[in-house]
Every structure is written in structure tokens, then in C-alpha cells.
PDB file of N, CA and C in Angstrom:
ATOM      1  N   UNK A   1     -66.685  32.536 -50.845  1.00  0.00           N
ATOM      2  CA  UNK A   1     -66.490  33.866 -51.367  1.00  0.00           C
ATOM      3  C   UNK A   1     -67.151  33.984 -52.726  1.00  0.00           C
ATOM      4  N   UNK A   2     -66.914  35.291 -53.205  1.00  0.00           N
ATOM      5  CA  UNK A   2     -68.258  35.382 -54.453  1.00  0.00           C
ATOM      6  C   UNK A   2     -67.287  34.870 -55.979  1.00  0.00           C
ATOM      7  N   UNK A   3     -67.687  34.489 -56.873  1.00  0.00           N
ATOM      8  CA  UNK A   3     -66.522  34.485 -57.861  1.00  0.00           C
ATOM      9  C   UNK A   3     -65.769  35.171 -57.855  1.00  0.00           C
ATOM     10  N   UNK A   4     -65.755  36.515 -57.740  1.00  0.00           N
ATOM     11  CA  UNK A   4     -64.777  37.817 -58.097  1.00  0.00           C
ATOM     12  C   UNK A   4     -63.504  37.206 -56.879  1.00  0.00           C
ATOM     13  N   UNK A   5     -63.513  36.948 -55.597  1.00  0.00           N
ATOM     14  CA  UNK A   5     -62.630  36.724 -54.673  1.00  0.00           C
ATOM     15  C   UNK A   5     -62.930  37.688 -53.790  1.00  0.00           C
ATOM     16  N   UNK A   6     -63.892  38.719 -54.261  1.00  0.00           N
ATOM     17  CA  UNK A   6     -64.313  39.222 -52.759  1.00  0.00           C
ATOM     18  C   UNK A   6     -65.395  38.855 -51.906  1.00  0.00           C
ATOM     19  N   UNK A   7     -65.465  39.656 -50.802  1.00  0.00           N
ATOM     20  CA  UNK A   7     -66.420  39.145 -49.985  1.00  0.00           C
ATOM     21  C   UNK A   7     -67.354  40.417 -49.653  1.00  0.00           C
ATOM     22  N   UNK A   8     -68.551  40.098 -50.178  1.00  0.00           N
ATOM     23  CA  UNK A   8     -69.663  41.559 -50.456  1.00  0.00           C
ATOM     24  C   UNK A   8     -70.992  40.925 -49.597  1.00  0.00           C
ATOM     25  N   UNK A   9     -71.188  42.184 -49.002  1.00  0.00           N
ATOM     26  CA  UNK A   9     -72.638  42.097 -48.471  1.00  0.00           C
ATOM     27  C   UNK A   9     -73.600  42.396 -49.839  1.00  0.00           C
ATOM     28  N   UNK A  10     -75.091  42.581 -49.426  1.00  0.00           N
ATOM     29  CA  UNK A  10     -75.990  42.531 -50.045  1.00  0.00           C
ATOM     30  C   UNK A  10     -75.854  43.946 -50.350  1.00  0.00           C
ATOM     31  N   UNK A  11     -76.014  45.081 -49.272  1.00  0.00           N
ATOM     32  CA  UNK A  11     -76.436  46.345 -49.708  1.00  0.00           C
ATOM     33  C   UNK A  11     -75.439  47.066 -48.994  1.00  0.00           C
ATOM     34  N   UNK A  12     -74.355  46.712 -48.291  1.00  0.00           N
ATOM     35  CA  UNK A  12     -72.918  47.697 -47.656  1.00  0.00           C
ATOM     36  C   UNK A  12     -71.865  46.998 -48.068  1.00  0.00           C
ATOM     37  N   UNK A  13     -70.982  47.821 -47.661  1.00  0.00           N
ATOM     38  CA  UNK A  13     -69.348  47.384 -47.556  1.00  0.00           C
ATOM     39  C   UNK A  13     -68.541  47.154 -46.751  1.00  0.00           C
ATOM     40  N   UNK A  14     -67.862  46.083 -46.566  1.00  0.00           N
ATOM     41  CA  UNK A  14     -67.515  45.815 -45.304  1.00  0.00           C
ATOM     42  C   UNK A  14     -65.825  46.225 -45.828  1.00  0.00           C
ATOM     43  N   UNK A  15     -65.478  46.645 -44.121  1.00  0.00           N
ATOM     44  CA  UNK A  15     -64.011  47.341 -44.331  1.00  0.00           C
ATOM     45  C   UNK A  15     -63.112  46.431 -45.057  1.00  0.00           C
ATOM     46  N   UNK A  16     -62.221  47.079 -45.917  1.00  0.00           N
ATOM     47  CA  UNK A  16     -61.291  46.252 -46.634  1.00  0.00           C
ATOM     48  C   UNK A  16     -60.413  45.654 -45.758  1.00  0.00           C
ATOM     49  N   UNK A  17     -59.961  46.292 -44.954  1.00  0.00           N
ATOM     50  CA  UNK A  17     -59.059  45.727 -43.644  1.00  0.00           C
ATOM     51  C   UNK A  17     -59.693  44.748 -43.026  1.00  0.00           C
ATOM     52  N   UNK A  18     -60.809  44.184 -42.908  1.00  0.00           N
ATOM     53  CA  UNK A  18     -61.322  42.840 -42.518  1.00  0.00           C
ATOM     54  C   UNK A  18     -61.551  41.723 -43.670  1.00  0.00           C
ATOM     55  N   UNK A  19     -61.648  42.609 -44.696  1.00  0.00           N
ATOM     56  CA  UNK A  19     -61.794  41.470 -46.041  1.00  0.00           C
ATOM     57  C   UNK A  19     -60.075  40.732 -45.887  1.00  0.00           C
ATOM     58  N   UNK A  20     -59.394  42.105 -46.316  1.00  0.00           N
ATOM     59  CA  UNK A  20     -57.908  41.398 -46.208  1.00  0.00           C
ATOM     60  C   UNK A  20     -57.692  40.415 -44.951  1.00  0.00           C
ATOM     61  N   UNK A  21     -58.487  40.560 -43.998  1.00  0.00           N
ATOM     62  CA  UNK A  21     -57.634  39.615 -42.898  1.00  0.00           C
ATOM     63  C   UNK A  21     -58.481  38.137 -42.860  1.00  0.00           C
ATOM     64  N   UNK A  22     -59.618  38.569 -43.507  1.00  0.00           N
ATOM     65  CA  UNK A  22     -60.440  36.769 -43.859  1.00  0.00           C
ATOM     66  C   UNK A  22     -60.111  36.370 -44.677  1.00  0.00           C
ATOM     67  N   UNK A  23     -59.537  36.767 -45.864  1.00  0.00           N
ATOM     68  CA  UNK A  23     -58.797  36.246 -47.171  1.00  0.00           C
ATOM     69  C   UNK A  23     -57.251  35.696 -46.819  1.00  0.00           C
ATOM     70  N   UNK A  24     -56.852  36.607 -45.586  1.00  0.00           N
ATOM     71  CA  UNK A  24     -55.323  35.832 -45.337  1.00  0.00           C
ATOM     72  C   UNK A  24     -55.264  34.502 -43.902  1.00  0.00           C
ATOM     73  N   UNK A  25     -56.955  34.568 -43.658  1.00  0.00           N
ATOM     74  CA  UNK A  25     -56.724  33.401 -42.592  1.00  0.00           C
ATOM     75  C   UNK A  25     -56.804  31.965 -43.170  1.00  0.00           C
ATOM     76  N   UNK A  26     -56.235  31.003 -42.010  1.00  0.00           N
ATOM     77  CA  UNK A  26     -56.207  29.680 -42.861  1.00  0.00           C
ATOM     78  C   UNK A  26     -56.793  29.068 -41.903  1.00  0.00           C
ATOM     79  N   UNK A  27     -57.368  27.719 -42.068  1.00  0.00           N
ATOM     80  CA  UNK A  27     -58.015  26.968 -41.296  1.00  0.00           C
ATOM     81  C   UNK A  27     -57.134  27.038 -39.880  1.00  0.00           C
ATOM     82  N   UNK A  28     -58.091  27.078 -38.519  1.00  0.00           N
ATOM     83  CA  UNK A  28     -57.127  26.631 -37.437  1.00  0.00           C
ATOM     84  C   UNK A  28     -56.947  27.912 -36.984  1.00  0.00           C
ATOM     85  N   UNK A  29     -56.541  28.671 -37.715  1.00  0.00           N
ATOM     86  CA  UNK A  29     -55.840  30.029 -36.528  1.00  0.00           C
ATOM     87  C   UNK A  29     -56.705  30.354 -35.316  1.00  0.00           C
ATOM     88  N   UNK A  30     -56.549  31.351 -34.810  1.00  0.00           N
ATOM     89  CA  UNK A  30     -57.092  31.708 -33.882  1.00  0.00           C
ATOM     90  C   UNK A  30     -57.978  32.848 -34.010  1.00  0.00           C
ATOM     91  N   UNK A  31     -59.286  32.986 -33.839  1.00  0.00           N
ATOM     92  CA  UNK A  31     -59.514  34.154 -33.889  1.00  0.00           C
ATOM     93  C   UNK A  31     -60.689  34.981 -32.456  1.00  0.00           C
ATOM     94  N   UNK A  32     -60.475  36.474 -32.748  1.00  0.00           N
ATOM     95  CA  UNK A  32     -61.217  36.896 -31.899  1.00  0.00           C
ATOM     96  C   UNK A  32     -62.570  38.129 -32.409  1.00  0.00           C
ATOM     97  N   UNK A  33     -64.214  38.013 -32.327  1.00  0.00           N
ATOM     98  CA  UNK A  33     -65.218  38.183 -33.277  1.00  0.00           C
ATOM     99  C   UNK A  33     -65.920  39.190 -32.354  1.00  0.00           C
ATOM    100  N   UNK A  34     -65.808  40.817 -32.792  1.00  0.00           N
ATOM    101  CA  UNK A  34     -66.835  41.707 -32.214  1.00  0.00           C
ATOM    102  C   UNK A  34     -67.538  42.152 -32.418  1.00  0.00           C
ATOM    103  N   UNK A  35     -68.700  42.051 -32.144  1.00  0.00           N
ATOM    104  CA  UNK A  35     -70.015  42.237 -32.684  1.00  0.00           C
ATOM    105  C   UNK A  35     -70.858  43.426 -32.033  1.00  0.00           C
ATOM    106  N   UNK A  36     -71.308  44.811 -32.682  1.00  0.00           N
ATOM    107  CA  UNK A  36     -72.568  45.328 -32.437  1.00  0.00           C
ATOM    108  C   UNK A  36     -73.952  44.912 -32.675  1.00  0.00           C
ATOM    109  N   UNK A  37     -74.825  44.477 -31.782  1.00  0.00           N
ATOM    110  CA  UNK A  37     -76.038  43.853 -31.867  1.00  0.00           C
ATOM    111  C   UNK A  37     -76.989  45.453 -30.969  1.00  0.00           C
ATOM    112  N   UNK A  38     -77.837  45.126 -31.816  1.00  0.00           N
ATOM    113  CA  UNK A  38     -79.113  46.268 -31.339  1.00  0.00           C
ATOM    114  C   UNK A  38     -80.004  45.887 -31.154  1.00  0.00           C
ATOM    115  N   UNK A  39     -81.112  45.891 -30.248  1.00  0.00           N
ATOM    116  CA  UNK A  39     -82.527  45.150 -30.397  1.00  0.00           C
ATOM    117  C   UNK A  39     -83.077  46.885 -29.146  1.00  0.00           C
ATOM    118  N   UNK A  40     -84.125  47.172 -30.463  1.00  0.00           N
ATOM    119  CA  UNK A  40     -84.849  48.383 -29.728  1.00  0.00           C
ATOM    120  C   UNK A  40     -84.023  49.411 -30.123  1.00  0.00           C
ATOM    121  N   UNK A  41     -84.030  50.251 -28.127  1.00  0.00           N
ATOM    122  CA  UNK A  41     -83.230  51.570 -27.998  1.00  0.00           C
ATOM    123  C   UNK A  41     -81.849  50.742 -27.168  1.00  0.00           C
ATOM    124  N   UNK A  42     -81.784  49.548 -27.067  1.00  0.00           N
ATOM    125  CA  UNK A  42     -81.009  48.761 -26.612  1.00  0.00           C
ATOM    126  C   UNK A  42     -79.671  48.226 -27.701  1.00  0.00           C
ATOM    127  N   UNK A  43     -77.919  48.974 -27.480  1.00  0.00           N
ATOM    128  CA  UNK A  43     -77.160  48.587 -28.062  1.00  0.00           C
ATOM    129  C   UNK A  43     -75.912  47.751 -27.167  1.00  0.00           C
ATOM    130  N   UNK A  44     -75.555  46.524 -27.463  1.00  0.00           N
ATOM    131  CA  UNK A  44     -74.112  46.069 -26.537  1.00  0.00           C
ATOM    132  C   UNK A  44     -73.589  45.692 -27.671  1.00  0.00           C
ATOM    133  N   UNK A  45     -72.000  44.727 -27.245  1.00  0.00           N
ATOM    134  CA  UNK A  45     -71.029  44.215 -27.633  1.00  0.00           C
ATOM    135  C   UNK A  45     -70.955  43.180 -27.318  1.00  0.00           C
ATOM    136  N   UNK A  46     -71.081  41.911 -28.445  1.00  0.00           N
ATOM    137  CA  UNK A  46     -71.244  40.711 -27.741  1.00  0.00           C
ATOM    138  C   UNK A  46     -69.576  39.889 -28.654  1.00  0.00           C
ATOM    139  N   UNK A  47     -68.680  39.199 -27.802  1.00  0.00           N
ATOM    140  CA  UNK A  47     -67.710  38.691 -28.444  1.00  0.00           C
ATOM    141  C   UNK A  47     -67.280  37.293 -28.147  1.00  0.00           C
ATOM    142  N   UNK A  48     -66.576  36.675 -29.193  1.00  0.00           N
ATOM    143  CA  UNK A  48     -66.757  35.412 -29.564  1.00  0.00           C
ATOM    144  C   UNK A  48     -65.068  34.740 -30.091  1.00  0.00           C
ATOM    145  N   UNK A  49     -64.732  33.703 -29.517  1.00  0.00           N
ATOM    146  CA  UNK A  49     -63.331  33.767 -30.358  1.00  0.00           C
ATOM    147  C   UNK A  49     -63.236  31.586 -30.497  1.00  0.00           C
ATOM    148  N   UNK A  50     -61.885  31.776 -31.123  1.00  0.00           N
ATOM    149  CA  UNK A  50     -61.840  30.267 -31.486  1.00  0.00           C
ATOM    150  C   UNK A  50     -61.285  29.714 -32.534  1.00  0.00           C
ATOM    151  N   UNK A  51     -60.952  28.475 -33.140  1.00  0.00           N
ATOM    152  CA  UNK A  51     -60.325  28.373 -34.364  1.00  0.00           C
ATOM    153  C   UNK A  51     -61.091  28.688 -36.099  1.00  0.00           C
ATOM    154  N   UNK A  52     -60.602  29.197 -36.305  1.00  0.00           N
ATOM    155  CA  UNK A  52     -61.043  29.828 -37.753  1.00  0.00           C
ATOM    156  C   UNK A  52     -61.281  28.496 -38.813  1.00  0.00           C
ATOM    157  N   UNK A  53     -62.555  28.276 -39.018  1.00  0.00           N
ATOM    158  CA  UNK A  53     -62.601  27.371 -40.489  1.00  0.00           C
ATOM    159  C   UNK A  53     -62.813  27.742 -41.746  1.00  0.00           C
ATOM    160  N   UNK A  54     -63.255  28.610 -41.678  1.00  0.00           N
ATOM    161  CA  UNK A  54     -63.429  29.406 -42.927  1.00  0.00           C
ATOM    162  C   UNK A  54     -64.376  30.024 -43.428  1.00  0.00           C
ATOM    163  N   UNK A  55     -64.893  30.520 -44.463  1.00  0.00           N
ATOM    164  CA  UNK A  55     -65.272  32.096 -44.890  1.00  0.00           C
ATOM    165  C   UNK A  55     -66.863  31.419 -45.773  1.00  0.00           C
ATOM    166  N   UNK A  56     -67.801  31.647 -45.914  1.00  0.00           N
ATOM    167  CA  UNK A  56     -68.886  31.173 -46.917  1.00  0.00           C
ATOM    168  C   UNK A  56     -69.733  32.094 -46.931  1.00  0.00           C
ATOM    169  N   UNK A  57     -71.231  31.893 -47.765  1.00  0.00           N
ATOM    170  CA  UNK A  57     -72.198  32.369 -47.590  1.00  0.00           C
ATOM    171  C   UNK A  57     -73.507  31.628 -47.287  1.00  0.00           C
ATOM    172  N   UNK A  58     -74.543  32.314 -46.688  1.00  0.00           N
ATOM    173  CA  UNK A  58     -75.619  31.712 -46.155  1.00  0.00           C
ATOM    174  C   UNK A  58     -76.452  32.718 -47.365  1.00  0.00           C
ATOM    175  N   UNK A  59     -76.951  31.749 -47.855  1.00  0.00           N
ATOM    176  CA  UNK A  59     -78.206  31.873 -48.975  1.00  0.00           C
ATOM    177  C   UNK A  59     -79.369  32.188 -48.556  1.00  0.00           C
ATOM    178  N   UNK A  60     -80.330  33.439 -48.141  1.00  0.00           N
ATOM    179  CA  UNK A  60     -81.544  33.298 -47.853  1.00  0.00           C
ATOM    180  C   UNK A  60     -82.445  33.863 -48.730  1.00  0.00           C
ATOM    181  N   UNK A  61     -83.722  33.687 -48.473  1.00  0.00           N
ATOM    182  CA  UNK A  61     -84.982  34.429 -49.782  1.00  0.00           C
ATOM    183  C   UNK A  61     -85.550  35.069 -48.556  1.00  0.00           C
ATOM    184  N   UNK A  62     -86.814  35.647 -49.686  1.00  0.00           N
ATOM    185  CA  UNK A  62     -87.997  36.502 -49.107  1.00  0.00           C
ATOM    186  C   UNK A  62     -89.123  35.232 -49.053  1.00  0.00           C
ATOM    187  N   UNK A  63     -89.948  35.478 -48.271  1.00  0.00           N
ATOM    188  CA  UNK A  63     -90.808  34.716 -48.009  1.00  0.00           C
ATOM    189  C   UNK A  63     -91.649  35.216 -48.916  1.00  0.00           C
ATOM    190  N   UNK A  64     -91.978  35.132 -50.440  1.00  0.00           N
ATOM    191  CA  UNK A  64     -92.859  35.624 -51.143  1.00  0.00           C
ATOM    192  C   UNK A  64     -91.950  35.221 -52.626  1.00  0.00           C
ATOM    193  N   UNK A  65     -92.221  34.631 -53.301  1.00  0.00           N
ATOM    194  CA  UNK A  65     -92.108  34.290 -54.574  1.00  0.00           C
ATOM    195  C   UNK A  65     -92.084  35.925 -55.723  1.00  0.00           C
ATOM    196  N   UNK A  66     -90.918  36.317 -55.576  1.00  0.00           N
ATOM    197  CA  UNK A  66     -91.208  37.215 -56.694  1.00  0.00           C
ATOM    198  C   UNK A  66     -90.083  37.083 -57.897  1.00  0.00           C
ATOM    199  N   UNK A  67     -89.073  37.584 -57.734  1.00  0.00           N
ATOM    200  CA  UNK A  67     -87.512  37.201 -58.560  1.00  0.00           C
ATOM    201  C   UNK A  67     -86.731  36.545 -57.722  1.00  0.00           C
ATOM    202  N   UNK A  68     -85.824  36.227 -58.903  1.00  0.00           N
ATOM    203  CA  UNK A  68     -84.646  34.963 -58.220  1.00  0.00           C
ATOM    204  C   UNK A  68     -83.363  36.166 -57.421  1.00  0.00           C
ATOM    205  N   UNK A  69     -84.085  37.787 -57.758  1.00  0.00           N
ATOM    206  CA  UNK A  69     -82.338  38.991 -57.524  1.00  0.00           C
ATOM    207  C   UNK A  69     -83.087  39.640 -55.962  1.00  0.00           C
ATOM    208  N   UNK A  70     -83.890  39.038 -55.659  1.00  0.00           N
ATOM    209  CA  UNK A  70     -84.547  39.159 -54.512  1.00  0.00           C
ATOM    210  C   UNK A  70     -83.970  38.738 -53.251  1.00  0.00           C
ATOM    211  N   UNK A  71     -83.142  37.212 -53.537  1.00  0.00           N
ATOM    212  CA  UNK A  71     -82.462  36.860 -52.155  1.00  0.00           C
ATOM    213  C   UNK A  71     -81.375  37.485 -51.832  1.00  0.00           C
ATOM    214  N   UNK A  72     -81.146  37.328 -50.461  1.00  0.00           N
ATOM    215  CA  UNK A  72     -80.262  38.241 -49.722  1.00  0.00           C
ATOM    216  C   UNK A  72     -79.304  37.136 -49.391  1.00  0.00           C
ATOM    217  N   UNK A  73     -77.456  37.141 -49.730  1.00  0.00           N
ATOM    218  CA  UNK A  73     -76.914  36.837 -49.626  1.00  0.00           C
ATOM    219  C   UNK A  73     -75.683  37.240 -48.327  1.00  0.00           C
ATOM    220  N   UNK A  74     -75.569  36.228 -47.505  1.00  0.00           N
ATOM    221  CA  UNK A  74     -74.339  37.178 -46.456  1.00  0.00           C
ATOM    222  C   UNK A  74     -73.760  36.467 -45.967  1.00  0.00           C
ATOM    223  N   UNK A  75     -72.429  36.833 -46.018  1.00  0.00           N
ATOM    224  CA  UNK A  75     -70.763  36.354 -45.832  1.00  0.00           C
ATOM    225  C   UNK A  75     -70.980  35.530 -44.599  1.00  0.00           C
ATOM    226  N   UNK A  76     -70.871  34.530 -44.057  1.00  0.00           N
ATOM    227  CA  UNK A  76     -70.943  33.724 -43.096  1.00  0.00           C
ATOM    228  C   UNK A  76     -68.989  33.442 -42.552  1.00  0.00           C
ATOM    229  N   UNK A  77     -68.802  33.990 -41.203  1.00  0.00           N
ATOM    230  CA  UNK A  77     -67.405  33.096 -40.870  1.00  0.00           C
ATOM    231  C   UNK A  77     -67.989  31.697 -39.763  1.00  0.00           C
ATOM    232  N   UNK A  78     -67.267  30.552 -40.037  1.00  0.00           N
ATOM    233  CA  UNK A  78     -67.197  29.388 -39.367  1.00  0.00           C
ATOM    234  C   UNK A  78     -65.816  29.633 -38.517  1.00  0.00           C
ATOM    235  N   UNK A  79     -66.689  29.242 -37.600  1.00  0.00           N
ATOM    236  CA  UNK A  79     -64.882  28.607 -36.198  1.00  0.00           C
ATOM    237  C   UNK A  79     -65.615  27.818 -35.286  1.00  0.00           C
ATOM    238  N   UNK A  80     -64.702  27.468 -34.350  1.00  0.00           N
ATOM    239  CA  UNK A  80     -65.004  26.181 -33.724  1.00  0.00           C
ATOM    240  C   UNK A  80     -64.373  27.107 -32.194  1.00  0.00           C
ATOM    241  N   UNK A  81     -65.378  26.987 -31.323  1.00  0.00           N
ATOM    242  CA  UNK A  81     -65.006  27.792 -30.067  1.00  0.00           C
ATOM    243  C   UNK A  81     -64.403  26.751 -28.692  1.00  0.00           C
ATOM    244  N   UNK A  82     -63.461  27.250 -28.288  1.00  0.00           N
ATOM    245  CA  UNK A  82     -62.787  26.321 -27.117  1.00  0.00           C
ATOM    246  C   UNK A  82     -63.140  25.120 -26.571  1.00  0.00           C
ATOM    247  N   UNK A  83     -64.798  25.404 -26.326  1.00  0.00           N
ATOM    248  CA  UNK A  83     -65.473  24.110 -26.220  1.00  0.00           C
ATOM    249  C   UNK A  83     -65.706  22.974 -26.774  1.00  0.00           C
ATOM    250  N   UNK A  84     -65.356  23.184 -28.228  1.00  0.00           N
ATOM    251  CA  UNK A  84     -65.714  22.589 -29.267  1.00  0.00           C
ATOM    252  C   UNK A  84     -66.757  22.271 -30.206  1.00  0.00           C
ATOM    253  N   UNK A  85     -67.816  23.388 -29.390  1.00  0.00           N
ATOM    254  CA  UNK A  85     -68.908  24.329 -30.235  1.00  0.00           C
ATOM    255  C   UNK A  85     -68.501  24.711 -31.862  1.00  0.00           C
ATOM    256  N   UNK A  86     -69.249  24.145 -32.265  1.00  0.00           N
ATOM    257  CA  UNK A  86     -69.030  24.899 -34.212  1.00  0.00           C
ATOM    258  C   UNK A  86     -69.883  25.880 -34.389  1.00  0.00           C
ATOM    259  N   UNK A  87     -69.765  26.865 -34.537  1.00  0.00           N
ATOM    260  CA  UNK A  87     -70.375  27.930 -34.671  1.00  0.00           C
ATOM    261  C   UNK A  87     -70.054  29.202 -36.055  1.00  0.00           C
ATOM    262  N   UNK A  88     -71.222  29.979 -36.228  1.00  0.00           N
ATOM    263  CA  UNK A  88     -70.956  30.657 -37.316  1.00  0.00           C
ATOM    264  C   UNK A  88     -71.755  32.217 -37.102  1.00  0.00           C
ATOM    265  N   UNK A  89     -71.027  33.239 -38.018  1.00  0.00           N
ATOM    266  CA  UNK A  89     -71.506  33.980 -37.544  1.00  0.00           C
ATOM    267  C   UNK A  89     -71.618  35.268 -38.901  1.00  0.00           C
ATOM    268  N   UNK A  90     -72.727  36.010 -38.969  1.00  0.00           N
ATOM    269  CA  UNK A  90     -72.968  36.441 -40.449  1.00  0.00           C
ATOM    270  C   UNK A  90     -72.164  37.993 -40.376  1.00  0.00           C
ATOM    271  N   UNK A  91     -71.532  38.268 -41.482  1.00  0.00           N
ATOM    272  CA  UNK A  91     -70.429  39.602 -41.288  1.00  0.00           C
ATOM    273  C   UNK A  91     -71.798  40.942 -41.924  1.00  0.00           C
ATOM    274  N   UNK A  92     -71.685  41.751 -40.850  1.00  0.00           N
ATOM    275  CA  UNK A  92     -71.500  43.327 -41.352  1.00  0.00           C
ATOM    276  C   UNK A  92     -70.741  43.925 -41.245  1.00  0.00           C
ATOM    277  N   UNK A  93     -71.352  45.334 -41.068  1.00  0.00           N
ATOM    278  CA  UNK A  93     -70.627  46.552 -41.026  1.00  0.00           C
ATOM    279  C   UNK A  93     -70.053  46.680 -39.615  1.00  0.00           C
ATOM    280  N   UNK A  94     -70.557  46.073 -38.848  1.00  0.00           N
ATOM    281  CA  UNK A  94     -70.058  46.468 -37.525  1.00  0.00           C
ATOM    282  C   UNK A  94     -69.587  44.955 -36.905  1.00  0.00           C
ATOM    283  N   UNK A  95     -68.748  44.506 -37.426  1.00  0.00           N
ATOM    284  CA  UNK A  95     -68.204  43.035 -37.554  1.00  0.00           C
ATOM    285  C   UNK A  95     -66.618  43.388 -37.024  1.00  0.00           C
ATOM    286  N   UNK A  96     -65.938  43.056 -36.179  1.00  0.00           N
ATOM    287  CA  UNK A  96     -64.284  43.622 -35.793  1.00  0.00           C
ATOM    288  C   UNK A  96     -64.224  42.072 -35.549  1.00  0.00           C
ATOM    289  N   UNK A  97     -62.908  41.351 -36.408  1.00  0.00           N
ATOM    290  CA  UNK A  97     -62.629  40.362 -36.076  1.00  0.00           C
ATOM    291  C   UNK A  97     -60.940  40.367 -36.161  1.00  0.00           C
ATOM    292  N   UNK A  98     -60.118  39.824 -35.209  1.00  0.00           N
ATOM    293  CA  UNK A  98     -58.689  39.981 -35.622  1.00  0.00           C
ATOM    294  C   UNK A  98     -58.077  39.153 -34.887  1.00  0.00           C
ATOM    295  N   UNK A  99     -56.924  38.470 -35.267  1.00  0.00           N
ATOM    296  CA  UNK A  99     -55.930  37.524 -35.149  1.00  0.00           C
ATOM    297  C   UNK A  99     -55.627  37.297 -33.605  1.00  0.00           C
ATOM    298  N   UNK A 100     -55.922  36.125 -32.685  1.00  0.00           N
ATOM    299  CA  UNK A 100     -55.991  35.624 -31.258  1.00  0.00           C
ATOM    300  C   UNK A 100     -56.709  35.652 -30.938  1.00  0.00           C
TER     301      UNK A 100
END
């Protein structure tokens, strides 16, 4: 999470009602991850569930050397899926994740 204790995208806001519920999960729980994905004129729902490890960020740049306020920072959740797949997955705006 960012110093402040929240959890901020680069250029939106993600609902407070999902901040509150990644700030109150603890390692292990259970969770369930819904995702809007778009590619094209093409939109689905792709979903994902499993034990919750916890909350980070994935650090990326621009492929071009210009400033250091250039990289794009975004909230990453970790869980571990039934299989025992570790997996992670980067939060937006259209991110629905909730408890089972």
C-alpha cells in the first residue's frame, strides 16, 4: 500500500468499498475476483477466486527514459487459487472482489 495507507491507482479511483474490504482482509481468507476485460468491440467477465495473500504494487516505466513521475504504479492483489496456483491480479475501476 502507498505510505498514506491507501490504495491509489495512477490516474482513477477505485471504490472505497473495495479499498475498505482489501484493507480489512488478512492472509488466507477466501476470496472471490471480477473482472471487466475488453479487447476491441469485444467486452466479458472473467472471474477468479482463492486464498487472499495480500495487497502490493507492481512498479512499471515507459519504455523511454524521460522522468522518474513517468512510471505507472498499480495496486496488485496476490492469492493462491484452489489448485495451488499463485497468482496476482492488477486492481481497477472495474475490479469487484468480495469475501468467499
Amino acid at each position: 500500500m502507498s505510505p498514506s495507507g491507501s490504495i491509489l491507482l495512477p490516474t482513477r479511483k477505485l471504490d472505497a468499498a473495495l479499498v475498505n474490504l482489501l484493507k480489512s482482509l488478512t492472509a488466507g481468507e477466501r476470496i472471490k475476483i471480477v473482472q471487466k476485460v475488453k479487447c476491441g468491440n469485444k467486452a466479458w467477465t472473467a472471474e477468479a477466486s482463492g486464498a487472499f495473500r495480500g495487497v502490493n504494487y507492481l512498479c512499471t516505466g515507459v519504455t523511454t527514459e524521460r522522468v522518474k513521475s513517468d512510471d505507472i504504479v498499480l495496486p496488485t492483489v496476490h492469492f493462491t487459487k484452489d489448485n495451488g496456483e499463485m497468482a496476482s491480479i492488477c486492481l481497477d475501476e472495474h475490479t469487484a472482489i468480495s469475501r468467499g
